[in-house]
Protein backbone atom coordinates (compact mmCIF):
# COMPACT_ATOMS: atom_id res chain seq x y z
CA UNK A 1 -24.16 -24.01 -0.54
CA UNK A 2 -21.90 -21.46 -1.94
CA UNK A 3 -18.41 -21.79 -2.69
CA UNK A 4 -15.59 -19.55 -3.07
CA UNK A 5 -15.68 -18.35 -6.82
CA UNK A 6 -12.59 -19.18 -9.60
CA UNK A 7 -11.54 -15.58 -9.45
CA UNK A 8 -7.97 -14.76 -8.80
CA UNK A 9 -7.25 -11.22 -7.19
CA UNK A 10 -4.24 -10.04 -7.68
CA UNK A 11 -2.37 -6.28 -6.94
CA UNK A 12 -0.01 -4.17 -9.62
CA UNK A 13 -0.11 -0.73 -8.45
CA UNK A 14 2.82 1.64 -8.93
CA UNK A 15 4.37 2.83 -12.42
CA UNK A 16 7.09 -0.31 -12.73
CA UNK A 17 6.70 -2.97 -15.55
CA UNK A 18 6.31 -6.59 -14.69
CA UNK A 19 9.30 -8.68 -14.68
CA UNK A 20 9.56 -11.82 -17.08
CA UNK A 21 9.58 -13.88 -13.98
CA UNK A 22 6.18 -12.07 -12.65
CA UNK A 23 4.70 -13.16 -16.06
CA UNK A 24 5.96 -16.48 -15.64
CA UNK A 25 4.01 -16.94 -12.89
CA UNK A 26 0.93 -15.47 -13.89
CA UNK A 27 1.50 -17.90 -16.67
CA UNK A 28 1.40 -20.74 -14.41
CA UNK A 29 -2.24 -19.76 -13.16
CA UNK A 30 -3.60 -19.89 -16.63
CA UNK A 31 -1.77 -23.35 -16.99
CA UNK A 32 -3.10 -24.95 -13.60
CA UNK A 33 -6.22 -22.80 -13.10
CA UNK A 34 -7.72 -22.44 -16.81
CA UNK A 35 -11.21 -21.93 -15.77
CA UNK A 36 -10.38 -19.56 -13.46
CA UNK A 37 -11.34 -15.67 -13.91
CA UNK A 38 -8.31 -13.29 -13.24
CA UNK A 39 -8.67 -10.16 -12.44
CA UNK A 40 -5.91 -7.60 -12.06
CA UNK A 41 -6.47 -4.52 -9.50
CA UNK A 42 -3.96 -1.37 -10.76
CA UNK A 43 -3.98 1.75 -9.96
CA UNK A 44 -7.67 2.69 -10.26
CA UNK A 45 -8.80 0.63 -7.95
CA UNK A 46 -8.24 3.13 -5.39
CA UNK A 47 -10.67 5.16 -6.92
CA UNK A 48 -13.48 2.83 -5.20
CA UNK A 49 -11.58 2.62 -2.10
CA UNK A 50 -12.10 4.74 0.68
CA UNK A 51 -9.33 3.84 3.43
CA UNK A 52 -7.37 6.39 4.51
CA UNK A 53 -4.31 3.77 5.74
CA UNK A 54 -4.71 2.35 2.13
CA UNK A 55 -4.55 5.88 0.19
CA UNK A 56 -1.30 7.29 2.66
CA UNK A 57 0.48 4.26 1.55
CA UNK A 58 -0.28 4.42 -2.12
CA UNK A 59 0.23 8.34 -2.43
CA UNK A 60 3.68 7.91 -0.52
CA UNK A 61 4.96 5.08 -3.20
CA UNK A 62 4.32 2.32 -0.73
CA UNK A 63 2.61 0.06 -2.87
CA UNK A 64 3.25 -3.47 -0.74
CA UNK A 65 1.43 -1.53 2.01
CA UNK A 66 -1.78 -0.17 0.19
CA UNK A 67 -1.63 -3.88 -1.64
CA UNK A 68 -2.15 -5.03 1.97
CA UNK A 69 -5.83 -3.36 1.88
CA UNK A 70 -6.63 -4.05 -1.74
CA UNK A 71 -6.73 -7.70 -1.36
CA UNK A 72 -8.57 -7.83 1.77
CA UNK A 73 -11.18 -5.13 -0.07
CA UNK A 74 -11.21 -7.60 -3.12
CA UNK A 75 -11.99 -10.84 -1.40
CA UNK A 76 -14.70 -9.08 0.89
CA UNK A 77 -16.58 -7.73 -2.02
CA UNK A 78 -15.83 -10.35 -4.70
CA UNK A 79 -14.71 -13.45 -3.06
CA UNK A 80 -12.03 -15.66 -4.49
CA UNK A 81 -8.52 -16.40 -3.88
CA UNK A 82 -5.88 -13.50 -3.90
CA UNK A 83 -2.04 -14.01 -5.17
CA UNK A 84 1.03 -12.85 -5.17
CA UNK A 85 2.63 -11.85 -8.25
CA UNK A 86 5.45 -13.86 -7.05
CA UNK A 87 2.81 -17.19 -6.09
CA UNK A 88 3.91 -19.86 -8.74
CA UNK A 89 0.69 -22.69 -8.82
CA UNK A 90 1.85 -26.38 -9.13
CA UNK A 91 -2.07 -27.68 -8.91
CA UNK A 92 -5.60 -27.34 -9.17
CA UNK A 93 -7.26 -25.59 -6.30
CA UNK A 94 -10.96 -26.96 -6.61
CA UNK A 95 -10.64 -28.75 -3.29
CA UNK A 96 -10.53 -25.85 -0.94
CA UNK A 97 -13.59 -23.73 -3.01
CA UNK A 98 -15.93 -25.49 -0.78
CA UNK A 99 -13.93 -23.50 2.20
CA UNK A 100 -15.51 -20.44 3.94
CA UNK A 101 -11.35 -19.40 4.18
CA UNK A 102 -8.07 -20.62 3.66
CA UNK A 103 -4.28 -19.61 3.98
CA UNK A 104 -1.10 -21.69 4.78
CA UNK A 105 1.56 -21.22 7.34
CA UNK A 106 4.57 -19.34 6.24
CA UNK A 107 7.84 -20.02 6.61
CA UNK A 108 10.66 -17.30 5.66
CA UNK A 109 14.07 -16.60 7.01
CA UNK A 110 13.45 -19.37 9.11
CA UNK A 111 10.92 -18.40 11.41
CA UNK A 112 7.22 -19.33 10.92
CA UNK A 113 3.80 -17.43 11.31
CA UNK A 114 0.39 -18.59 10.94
CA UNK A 115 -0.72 -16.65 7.71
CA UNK A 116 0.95 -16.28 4.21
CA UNK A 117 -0.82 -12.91 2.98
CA UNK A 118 0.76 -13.92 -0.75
CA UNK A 119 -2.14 -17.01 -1.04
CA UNK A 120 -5.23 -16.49 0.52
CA UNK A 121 -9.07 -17.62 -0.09
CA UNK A 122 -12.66 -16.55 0.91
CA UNK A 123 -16.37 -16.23 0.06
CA UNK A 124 -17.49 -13.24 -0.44
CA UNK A 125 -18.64 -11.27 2.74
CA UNK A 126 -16.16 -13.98 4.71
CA UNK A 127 -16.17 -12.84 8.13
CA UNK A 128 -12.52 -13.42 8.96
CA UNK A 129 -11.63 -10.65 6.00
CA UNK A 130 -14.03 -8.39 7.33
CA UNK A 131 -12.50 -7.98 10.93
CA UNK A 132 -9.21 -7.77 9.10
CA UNK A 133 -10.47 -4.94 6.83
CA UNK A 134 -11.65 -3.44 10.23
CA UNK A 135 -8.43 -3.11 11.74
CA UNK A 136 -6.92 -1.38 8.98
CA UNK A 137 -9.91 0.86 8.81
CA UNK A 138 -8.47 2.03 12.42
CA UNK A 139 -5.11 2.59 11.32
CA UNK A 140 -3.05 5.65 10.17
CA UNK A 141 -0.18 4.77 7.87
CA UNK A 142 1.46 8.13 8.20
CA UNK A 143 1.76 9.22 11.94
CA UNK A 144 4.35 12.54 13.24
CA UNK A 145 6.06 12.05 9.54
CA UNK A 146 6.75 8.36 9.65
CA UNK A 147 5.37 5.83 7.78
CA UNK A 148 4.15 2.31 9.65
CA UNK A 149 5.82 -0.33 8.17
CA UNK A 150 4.61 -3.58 9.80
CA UNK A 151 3.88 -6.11 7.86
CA UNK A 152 0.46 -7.60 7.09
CA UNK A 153 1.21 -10.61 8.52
CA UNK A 154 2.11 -9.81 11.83
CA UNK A 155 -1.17 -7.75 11.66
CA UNK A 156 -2.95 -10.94 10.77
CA UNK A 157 -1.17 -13.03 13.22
CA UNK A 158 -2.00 -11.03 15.81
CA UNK A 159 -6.28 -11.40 15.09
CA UNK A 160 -5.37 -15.06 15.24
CA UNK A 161 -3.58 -14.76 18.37
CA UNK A 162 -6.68 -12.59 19.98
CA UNK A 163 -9.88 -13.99 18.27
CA UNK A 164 -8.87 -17.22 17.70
CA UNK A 165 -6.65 -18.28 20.65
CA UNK A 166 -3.73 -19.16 17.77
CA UNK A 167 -0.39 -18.49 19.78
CA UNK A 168 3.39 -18.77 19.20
CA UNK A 169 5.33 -21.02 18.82
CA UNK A 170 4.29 -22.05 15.51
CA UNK A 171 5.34 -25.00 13.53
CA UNK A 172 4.69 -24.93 9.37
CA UNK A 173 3.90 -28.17 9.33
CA UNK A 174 0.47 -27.95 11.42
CA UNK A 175 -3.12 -27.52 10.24
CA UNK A 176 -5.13 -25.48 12.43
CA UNK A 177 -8.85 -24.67 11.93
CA UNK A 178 -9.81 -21.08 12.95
CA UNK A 179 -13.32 -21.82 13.30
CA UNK A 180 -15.87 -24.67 10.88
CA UNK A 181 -14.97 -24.39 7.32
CA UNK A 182 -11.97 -21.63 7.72
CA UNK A 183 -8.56 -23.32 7.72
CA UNK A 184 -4.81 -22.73 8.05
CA UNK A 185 -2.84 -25.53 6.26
CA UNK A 186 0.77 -26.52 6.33
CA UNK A 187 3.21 -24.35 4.53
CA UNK A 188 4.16 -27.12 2.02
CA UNK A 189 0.36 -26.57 0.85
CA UNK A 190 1.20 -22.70 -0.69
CA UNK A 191 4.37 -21.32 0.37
CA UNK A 192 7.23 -24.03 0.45
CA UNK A 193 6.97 -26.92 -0.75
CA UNK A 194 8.10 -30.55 0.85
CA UNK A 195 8.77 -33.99 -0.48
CA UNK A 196 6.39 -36.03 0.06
CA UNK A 197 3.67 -33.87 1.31
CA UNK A 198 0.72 -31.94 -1.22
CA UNK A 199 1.52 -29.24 -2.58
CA UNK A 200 -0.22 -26.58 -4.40
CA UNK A 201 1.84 -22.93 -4.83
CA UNK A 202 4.98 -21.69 -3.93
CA UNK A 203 6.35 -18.45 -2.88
CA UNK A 204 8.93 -17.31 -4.26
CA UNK A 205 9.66 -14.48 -2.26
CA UNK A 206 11.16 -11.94 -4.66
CA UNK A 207 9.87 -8.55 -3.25
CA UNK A 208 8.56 -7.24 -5.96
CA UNK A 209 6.97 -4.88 -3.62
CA UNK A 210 10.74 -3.72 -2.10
CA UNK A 211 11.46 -0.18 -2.71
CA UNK A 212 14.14 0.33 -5.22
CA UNK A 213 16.48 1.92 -3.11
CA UNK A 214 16.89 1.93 1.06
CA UNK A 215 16.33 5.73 2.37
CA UNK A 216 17.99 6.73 5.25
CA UNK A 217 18.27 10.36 5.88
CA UNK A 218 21.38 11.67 7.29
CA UNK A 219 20.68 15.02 8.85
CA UNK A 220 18.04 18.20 7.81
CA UNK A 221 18.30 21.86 8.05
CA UNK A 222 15.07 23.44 9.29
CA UNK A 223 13.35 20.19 7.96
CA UNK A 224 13.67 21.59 4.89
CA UNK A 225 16.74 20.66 3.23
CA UNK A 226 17.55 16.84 3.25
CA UNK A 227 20.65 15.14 2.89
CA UNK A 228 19.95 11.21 2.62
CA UNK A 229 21.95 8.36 1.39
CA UNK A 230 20.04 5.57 -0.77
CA UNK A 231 21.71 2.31 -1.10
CA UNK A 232 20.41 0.81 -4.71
CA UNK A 233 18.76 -2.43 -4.69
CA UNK A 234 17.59 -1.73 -8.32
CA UNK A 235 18.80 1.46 -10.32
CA UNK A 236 15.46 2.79 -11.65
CA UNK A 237 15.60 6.46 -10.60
CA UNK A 238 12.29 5.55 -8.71
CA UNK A 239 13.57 6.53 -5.25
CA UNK A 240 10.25 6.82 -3.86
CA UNK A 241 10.06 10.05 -2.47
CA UNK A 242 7.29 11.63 -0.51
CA UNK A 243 4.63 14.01 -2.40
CA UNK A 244 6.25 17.66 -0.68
CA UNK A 245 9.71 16.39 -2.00
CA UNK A 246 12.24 16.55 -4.74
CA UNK A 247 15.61 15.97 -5.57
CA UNK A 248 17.70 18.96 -5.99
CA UNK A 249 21.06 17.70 -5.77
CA UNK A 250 22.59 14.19 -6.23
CA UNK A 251 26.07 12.21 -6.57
CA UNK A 252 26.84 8.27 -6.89
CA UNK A 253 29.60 7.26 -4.29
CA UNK A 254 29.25 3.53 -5.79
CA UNK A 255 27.85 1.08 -7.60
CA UNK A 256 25.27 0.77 -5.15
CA UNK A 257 25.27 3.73 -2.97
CA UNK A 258 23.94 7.63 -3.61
CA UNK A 259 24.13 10.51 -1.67
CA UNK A 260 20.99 13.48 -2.31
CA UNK A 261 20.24 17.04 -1.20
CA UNK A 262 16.40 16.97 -0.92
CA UNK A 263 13.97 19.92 -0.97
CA UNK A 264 10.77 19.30 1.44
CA UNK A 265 7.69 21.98 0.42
């Protein structure tokens, strides 16, 4: 019978470096997972990839959102288990190989939802991540000018909720089975971990994937001239614009705020 191959998928797209705590984690894969293969998918990878959902986000700087597609792609065509760069591994994962698919609950903020996207495994060709690559193969990222931001896991969520009968409320500490050999565990498995119970990854949650700075534009003239404040999570100068803009114009009000004239081609 086949198994899910020692392959780690993970995303890097975009022009930033990786932080020293990214690396740290990675680190811990090689420490806990030594015989596993690791395979990085950058920037090129789109090359291969022909979603139009997937491309949108990538060519308008939203890397999380592209990501979203990449590692659904990579375990349908490759199999294995996909991370986070933000996933820290505590154990060895050769117990769940013999799965057809396997995620955790996740628990952020408080609130819980069947699926952590940040630590997921499946054979190759599994069918769960092929009705998942499906939906996003229906779906515009871009629509009137505005990008659509939900968030993978809500997407995911939902399949559960309408192919698998998996509805709210939902607790982090259950174990469901989707169908034979395709499980969600408890979140102390991947995502938080609990005394007492097994666990085998954390997330860390750092948003790696956040956009530098938070966008909102104040008012336009002819939608052609811009003026938008940016609050500054980090100060790169990457403020993500869109491909028919640039900045012509721009002043710091604060340590964390700027105001910019933009130009729209």
């Amino acid at each position: 019978m086949s198994k899910i191959p020692k392959k780690i998928h993970y995303v890097w797209i975009g022009d930033s470096p990786k932080s020293e705590f990214i690396l740290k984690c990675i680190e811990s894969w090689k420490k806990h997972l030594p015989d596993f293969e690791i395979k990085e998918w950058g920037n090129d990878s789109l090359l291969n990839i022909d979603n139009r959902y997937a491309l949108d986000a990538y060519n308008n700087k939203k890397w999380a959102f592209a990501s979203d597609y990449i590692r659904l792609y990579a375990l349908f065509h490759e199999g294995g288990i996909y991370l986070d760069t933000d996933v820290e591994i505590t154990n060895k994962f050769d117990e769940f190989l013999s799965l057809d698919f396997f995620t955790c609950n996740e628990i952020y903020n408080n609130s819980c939802l069947p699926v952590t996207s940040a630590v997921m495994g499946a054979k190759k060709g599994n069918r769960i991540i092929k009705d998942l690559l499906n939906i996003y193969d229906s779906l515009e990222f871009k629509i009137n000018d505005k990008f659509d931001l939900t968030p993978n896991t809500v997407r995911i969520s939902e399949y559960f909720k309408t192919t698998f009968n998996i509805l709210p409320p939902y607790f982090p500490s259950n174990q469901i089975q989707l169908v034979e050999n395709s499980i969600i565990f408890p979140s102390s498995h991947f995502c938080k971990p609990e005394i007492h119970k097994n666990n085998y990854a954390i997330h860390h949650f750092m948003g790696s994937w956040l956009t530098d700075y938070v966008r909102r534009d104040k008012f336009s003239i002819f939608n052609k001239f811009v003026l938008t404040r940016f609050k500054i999570r980090r100060d790169t100068k990457n403020y993500g614009l869109k491909e028919n803009e640039r900045i012509l114009l721009k002043f710091k009000v604060s340590s964390k705020k700027i105001f910019a004239l933009i130009l729209r081609n």
